[in-house]
C-alpha atoms as a PDB file:
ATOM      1  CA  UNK A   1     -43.494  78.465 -60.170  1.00  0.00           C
ATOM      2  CA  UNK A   2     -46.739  78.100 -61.392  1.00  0.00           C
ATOM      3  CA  UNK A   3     -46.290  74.380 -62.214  1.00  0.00           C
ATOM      4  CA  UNK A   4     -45.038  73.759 -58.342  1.00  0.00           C
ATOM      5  CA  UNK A   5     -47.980  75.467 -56.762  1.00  0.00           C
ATOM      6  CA  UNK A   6     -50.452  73.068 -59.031  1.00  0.00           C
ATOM      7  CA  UNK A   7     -48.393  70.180 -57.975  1.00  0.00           C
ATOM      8  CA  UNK A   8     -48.367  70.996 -54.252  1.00  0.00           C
ATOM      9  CA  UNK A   9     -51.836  72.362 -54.383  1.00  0.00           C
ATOM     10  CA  UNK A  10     -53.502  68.976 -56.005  1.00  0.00           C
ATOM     11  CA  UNK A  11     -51.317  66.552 -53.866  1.00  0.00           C
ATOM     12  CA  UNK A  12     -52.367  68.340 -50.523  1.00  0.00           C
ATOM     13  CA  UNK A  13     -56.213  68.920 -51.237  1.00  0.00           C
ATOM     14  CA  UNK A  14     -56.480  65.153 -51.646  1.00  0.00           C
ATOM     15  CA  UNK A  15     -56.619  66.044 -47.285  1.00  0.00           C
ATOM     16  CA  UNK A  16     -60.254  67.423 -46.955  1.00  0.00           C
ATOM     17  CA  UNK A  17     -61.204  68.057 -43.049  1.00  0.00           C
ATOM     18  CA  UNK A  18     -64.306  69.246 -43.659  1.00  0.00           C
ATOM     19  CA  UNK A  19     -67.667  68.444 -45.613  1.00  0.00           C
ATOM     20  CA  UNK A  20     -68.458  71.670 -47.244  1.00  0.00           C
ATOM     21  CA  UNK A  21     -66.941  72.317 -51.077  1.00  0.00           C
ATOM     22  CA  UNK A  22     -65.018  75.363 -50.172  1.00  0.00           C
ATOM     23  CA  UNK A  23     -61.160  75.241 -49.318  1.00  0.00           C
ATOM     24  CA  UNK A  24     -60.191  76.860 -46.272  1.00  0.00           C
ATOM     25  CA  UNK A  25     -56.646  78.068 -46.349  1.00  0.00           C
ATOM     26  CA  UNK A  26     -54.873  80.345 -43.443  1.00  0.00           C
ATOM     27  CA  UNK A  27     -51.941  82.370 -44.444  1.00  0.00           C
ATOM     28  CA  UNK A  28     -49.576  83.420 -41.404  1.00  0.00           C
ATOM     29  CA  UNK A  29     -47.310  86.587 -41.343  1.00  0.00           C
ATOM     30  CA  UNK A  30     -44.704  86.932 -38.536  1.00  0.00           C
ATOM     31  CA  UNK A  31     -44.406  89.914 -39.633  1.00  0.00           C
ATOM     32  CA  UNK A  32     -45.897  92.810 -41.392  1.00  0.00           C
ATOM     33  CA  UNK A  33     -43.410  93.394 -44.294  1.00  0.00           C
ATOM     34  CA  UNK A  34     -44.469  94.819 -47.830  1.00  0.00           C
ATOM     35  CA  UNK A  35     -42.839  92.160 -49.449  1.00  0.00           C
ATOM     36  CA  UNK A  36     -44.034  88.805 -47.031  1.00  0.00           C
ATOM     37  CA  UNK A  37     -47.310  90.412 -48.039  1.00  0.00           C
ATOM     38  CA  UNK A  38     -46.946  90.519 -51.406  1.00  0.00           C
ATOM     39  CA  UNK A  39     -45.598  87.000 -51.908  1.00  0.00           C
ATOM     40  CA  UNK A  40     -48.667  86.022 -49.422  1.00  0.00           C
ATOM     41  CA  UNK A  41     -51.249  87.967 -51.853  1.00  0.00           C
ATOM     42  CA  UNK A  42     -49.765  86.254 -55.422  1.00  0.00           C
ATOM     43  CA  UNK A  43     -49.939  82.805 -53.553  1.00  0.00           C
ATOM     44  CA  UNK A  44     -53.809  83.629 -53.311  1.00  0.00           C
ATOM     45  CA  UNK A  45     -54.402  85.383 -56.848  1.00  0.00           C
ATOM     46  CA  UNK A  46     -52.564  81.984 -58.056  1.00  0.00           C
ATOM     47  CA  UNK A  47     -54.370  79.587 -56.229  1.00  0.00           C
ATOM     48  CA  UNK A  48     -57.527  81.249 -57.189  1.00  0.00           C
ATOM     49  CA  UNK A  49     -56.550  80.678 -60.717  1.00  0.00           C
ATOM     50  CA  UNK A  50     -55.359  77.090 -60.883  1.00  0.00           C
ATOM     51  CA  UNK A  51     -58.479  76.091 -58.431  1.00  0.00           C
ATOM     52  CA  UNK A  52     -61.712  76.979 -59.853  1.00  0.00           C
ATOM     53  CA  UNK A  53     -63.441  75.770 -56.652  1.00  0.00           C
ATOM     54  CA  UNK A  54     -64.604  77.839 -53.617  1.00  0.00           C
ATOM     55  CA  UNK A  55     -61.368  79.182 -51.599  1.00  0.00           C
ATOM     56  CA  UNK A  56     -61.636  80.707 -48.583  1.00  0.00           C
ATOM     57  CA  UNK A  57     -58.409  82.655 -47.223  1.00  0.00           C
ATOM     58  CA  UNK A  58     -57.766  83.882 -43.667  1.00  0.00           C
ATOM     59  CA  UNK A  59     -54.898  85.747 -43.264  1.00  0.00           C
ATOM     60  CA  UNK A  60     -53.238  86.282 -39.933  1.00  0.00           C
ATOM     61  CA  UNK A  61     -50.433  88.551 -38.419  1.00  0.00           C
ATOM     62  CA  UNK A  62     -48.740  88.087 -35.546  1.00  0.00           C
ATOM     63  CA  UNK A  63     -47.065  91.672 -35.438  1.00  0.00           C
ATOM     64  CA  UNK A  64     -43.441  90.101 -34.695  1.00  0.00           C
ATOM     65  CA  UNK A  65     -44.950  88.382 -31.391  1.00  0.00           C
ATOM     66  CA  UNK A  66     -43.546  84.234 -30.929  1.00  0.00           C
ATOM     67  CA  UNK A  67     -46.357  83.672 -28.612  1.00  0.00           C
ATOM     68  CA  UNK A  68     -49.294  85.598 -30.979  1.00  0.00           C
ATOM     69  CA  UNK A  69     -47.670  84.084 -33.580  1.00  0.00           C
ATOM     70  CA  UNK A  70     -48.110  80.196 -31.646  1.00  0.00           C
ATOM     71  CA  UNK A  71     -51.511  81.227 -30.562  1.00  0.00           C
ATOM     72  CA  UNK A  72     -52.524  81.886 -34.454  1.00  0.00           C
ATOM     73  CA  UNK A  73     -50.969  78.329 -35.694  1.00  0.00           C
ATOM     74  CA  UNK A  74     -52.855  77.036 -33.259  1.00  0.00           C
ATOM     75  CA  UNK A  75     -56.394  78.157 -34.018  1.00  0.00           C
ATOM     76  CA  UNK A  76     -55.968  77.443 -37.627  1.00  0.00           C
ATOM     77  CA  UNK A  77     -55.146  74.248 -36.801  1.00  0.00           C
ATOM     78  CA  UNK A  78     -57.937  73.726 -34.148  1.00  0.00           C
ATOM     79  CA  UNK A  79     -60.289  75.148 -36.585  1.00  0.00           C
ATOM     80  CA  UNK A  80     -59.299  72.326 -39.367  1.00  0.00           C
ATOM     81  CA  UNK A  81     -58.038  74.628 -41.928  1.00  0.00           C
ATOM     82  CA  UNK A  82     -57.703  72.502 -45.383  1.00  0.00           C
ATOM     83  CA  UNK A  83     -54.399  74.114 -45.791  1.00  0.00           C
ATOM     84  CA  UNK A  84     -52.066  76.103 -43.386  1.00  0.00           C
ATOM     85  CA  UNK A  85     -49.051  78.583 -45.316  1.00  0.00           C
ATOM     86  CA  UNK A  86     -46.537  80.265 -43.484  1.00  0.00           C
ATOM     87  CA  UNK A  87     -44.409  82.473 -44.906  1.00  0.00           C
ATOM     88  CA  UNK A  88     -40.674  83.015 -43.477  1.00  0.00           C
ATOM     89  CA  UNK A  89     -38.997  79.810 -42.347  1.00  0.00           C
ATOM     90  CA  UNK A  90     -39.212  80.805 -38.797  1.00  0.00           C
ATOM     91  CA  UNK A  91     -42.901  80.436 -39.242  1.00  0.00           C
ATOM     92  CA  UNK A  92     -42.619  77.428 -41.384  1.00  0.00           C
ATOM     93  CA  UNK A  93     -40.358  75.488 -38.513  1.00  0.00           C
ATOM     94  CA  UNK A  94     -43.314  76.625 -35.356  1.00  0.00           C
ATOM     95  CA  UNK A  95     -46.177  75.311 -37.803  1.00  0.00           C
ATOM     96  CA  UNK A  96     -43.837  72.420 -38.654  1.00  0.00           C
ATOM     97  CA  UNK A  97     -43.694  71.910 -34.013  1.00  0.00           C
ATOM     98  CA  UNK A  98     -47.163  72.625 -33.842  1.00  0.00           C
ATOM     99  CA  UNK A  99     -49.269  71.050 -36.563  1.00  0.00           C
ATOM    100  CA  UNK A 100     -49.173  67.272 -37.894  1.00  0.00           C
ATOM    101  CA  UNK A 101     -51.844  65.921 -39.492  1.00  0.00           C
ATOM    102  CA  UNK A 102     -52.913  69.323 -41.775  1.00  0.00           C
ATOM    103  CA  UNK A 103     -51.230  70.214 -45.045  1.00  0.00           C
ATOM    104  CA  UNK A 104     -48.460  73.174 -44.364  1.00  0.00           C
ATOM    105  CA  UNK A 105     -46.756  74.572 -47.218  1.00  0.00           C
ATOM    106  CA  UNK A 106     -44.336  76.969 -46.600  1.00  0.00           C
ATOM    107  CA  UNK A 107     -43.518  80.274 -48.202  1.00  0.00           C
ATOM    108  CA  UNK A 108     -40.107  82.212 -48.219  1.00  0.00           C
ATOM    109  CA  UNK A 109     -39.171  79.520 -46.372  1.00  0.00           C
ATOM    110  CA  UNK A 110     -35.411  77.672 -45.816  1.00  0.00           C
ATOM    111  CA  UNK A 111     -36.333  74.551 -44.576  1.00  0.00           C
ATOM    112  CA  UNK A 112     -34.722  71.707 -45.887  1.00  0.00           C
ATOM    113  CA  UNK A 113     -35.789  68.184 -46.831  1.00  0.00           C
ATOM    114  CA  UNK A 114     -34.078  66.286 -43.974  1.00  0.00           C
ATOM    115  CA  UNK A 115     -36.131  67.798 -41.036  1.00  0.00           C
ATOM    116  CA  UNK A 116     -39.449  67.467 -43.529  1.00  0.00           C
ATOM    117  CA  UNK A 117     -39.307  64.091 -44.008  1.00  0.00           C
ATOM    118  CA  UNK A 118     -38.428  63.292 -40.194  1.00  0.00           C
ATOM    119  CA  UNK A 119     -42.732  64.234 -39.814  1.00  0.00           C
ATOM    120  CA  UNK A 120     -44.406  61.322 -40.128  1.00  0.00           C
ATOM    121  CA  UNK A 121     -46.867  60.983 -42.329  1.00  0.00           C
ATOM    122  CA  UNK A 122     -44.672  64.276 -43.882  1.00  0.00           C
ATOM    123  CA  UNK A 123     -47.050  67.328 -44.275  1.00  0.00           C
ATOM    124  CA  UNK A 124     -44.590  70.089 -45.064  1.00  0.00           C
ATOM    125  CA  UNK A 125     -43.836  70.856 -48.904  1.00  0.00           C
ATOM    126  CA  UNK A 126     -42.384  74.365 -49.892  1.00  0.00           C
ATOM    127  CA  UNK A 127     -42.795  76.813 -52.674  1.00  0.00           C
ATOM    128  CA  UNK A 128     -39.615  77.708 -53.968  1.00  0.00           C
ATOM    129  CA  UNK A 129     -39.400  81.796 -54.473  1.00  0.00           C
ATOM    130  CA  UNK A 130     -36.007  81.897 -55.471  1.00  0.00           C
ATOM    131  CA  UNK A 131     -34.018  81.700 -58.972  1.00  0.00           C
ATOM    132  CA  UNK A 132     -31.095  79.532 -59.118  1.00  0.00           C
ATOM    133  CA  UNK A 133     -27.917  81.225 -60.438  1.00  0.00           C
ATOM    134  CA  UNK A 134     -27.492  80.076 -63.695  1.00  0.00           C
ATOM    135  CA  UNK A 135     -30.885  81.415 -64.602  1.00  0.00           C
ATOM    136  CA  UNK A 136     -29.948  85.094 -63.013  1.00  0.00           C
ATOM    137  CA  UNK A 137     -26.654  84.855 -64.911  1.00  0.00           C
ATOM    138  CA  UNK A 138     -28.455  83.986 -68.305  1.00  0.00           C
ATOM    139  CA  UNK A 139     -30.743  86.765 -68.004  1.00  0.00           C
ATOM    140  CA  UNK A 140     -28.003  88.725 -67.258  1.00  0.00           C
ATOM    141  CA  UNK A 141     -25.954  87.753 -70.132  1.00  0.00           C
ATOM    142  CA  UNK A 142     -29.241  88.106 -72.085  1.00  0.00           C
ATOM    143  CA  UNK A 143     -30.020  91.811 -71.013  1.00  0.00           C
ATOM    144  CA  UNK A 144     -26.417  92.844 -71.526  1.00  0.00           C
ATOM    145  CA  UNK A 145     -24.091  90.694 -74.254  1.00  0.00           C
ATOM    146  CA  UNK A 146     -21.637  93.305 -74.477  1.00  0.00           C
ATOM    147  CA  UNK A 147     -20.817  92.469 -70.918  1.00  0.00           C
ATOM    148  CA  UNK A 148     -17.528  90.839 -70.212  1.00  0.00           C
ATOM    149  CA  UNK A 149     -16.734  90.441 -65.917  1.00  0.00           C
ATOM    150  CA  UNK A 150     -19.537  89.789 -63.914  1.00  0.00           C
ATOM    151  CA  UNK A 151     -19.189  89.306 -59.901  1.00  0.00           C
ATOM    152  CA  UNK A 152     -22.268  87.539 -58.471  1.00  0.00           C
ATOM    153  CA  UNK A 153     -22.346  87.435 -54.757  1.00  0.00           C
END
């Protein structure tokens, strides 16, 4: 995962909206949940560790509100945040509505390729928080070789 973020993270700073050195980067929660935050808080301790620039990180919560939730997208982008990082993919598709010309990459998101590359120029990338099965099964197999059904749902 760590590989991705540097990827995604050098590609999209190449977009710089504004002339100081530090990055500014807005997070957005629909929701308060321990583990939206969580993901939210290792995407920062990571970024601060592959980027040894100033960062700047805003993050924003829009208590389960659509409209809050709008109004927040919209002042990130209106303030020219360098990066804007939703996290759900209901938050990822209103950024994806609302914002065109700033970086987005979205977290804990489903959004698939198709609609992405429908943006022109494409601004959307996501970070993918999931482990395909064959690596679950492996570790699996791994932690437990005397194992011989497994069900995986």
């Amino acid at each position: 995962m760590h590989l991705r973020i540097y990827y995604i993270f050098r590609r999209l700073f190449a977009y710089k909206s504004h002339k100081s050195n530090e990055l500014r980067i807005g997070i957005v929660l629909r929701l308060n949940i321990r583990r939206l935050m969580k993901l939210s808080l290792g995407f920062e301790a990571t970024l601060k560790t592959l980027y040894k620039k100033p960062l700047h990180f805003k993050v924003v919560n829009a208590e389960g509100d659509p409209t809050l939730l709008r109004a927040l997208l919209m002042q990130l982008r209106d303030e020219n945040y360098t990066l804007i990082v939703p996290v759900a993919t209901a938050t990822t598709e209103m950024a994806a509505s609302l914002i065109q010309h700033q970086p987005i990459i979205g977290l804990a998101a489903e959004y698939s390729a198709k609609p992405r590359q429908m943006h022109k120029p494409c601004n959307i990338d996501l970070v993918d928080d999931e482990l395909n099965k064959e690596q679950i099964i492996a570790f699996i197999h791994t932690a437990f070789p005397e194992l011989k059904n497994l069900t995986y749902l």
